[in-house]
C-alpha atoms as a PDB file:
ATOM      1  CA  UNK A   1     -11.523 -12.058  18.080  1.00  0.00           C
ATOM      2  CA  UNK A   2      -9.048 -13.532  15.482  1.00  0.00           C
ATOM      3  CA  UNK A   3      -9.726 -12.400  11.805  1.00  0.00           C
ATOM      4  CA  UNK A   4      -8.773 -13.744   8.126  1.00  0.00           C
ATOM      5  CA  UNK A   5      -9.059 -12.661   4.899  1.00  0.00           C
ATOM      6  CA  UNK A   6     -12.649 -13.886   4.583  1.00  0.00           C
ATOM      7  CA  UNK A   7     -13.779 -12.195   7.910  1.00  0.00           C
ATOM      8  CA  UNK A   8     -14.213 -13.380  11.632  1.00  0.00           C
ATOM      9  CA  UNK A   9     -13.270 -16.473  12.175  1.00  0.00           C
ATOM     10  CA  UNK A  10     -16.195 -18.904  14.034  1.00  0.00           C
ATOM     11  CA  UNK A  11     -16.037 -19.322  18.078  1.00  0.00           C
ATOM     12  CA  UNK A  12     -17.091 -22.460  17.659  1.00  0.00           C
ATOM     13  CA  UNK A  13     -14.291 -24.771  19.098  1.00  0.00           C
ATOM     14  CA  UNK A  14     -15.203 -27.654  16.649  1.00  0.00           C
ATOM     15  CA  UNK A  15     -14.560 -25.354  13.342  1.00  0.00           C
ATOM     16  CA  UNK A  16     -11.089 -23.914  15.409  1.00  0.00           C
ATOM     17  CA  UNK A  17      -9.916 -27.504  15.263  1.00  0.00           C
ATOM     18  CA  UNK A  18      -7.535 -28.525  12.367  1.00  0.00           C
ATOM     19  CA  UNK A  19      -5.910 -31.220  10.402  1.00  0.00           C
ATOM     20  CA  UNK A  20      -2.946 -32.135  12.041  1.00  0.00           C
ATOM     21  CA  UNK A  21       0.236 -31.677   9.162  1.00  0.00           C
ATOM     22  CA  UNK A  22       0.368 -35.175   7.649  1.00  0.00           C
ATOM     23  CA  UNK A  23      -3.188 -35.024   7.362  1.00  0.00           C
ATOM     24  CA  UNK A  24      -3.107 -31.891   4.793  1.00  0.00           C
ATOM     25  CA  UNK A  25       0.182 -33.281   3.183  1.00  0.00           C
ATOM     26  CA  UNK A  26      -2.376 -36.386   2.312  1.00  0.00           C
ATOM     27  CA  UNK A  27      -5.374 -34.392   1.394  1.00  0.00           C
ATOM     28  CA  UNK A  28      -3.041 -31.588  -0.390  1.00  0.00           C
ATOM     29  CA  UNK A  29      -1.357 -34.875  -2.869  1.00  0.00           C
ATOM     30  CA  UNK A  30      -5.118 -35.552  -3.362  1.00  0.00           C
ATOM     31  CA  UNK A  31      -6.864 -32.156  -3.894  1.00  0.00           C
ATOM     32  CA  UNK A  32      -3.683 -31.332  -6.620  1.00  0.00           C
ATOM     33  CA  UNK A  33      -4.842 -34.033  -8.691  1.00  0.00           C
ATOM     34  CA  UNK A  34      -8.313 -32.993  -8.396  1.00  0.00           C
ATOM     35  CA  UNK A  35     -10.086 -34.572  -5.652  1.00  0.00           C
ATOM     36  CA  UNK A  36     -12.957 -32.663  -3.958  1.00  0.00           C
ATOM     37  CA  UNK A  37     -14.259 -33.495  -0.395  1.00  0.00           C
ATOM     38  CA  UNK A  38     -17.353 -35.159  -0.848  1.00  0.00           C
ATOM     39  CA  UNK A  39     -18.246 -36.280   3.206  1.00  0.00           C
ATOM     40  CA  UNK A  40     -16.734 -36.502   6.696  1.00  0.00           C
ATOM     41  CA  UNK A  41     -17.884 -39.884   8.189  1.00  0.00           C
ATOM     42  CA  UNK A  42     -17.952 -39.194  11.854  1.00  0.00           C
ATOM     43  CA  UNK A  43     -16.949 -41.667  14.446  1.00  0.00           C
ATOM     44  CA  UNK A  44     -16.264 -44.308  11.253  1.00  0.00           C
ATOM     45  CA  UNK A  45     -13.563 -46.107  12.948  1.00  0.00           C
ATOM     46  CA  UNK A  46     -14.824 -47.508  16.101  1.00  0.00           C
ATOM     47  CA  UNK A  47     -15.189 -50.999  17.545  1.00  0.00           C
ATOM     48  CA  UNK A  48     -18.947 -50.703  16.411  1.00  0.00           C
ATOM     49  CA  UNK A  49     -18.171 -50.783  12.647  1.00  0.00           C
ATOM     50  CA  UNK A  50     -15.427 -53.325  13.111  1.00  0.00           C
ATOM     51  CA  UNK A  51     -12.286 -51.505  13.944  1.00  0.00           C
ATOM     52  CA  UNK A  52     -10.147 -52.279  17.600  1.00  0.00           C
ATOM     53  CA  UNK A  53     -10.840 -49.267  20.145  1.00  0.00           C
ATOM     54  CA  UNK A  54      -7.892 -46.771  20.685  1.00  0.00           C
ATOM     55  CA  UNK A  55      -6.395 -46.639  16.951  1.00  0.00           C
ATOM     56  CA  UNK A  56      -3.830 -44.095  17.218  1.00  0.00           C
ATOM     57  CA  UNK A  57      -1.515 -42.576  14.179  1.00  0.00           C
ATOM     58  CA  UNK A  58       1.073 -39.986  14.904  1.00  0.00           C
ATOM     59  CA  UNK A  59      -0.470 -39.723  18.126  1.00  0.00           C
ATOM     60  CA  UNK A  60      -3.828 -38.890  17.213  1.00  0.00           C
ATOM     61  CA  UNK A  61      -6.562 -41.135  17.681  1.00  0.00           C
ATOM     62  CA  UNK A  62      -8.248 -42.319  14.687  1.00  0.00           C
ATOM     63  CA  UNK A  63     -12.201 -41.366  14.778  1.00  0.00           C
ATOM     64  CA  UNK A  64     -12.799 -39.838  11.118  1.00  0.00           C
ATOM     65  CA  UNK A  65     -13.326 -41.047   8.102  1.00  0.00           C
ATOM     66  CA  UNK A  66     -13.080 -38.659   5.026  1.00  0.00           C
ATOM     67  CA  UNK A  67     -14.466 -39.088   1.574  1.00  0.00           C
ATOM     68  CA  UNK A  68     -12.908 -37.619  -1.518  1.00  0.00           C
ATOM     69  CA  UNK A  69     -14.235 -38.185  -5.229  1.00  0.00           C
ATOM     70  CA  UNK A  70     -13.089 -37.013  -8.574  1.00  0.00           C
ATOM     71  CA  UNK A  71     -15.252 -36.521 -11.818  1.00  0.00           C
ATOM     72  CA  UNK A  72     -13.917 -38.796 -14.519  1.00  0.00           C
ATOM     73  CA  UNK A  73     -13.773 -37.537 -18.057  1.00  0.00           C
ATOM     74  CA  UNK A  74     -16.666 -39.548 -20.368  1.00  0.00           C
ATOM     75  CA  UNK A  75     -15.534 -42.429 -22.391  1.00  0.00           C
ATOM     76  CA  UNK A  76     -13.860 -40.901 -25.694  1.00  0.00           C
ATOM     77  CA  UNK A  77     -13.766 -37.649 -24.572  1.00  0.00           C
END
């Protein structure tokens, strides 16, 4: 069993999957400016909602959606 810092880590193949590189470049630019991660939107892009079957970027195919928000300051703060 592989092990980080935090302990074992899950044999659960859908937590072993990660981000592919430009993927954490985009949410790293995001997160640095304060973003949090506020949902994953599973299958979001499909021809059901609207979108052509078989998007693929960088030669992954596009099935996720994520959701980010920030807190804003209040007004004269």
């Amino acid at each position: 069993m592989t092990t980080t810092r935090s302990g074992p880590l899950p044999t659960d193949p859908w937590r072993l999957a990660g981000p592919s590189p430009l993927f954490c470049d985009n949410l790293r630019f995001y997160q640095r400016r304060g973003f949090r991660f506020r949902a994953v939107e599973r299958d979001a892009f499909t021809e059901a909602t609207g979108y052509p079957a078989g998007i693929v970027i960088d030669g992954i195919e596009l099935r996720d959606r994520v959701w980010l928000d920030l807190a804003l300051p209040a007004a004269g703060a």
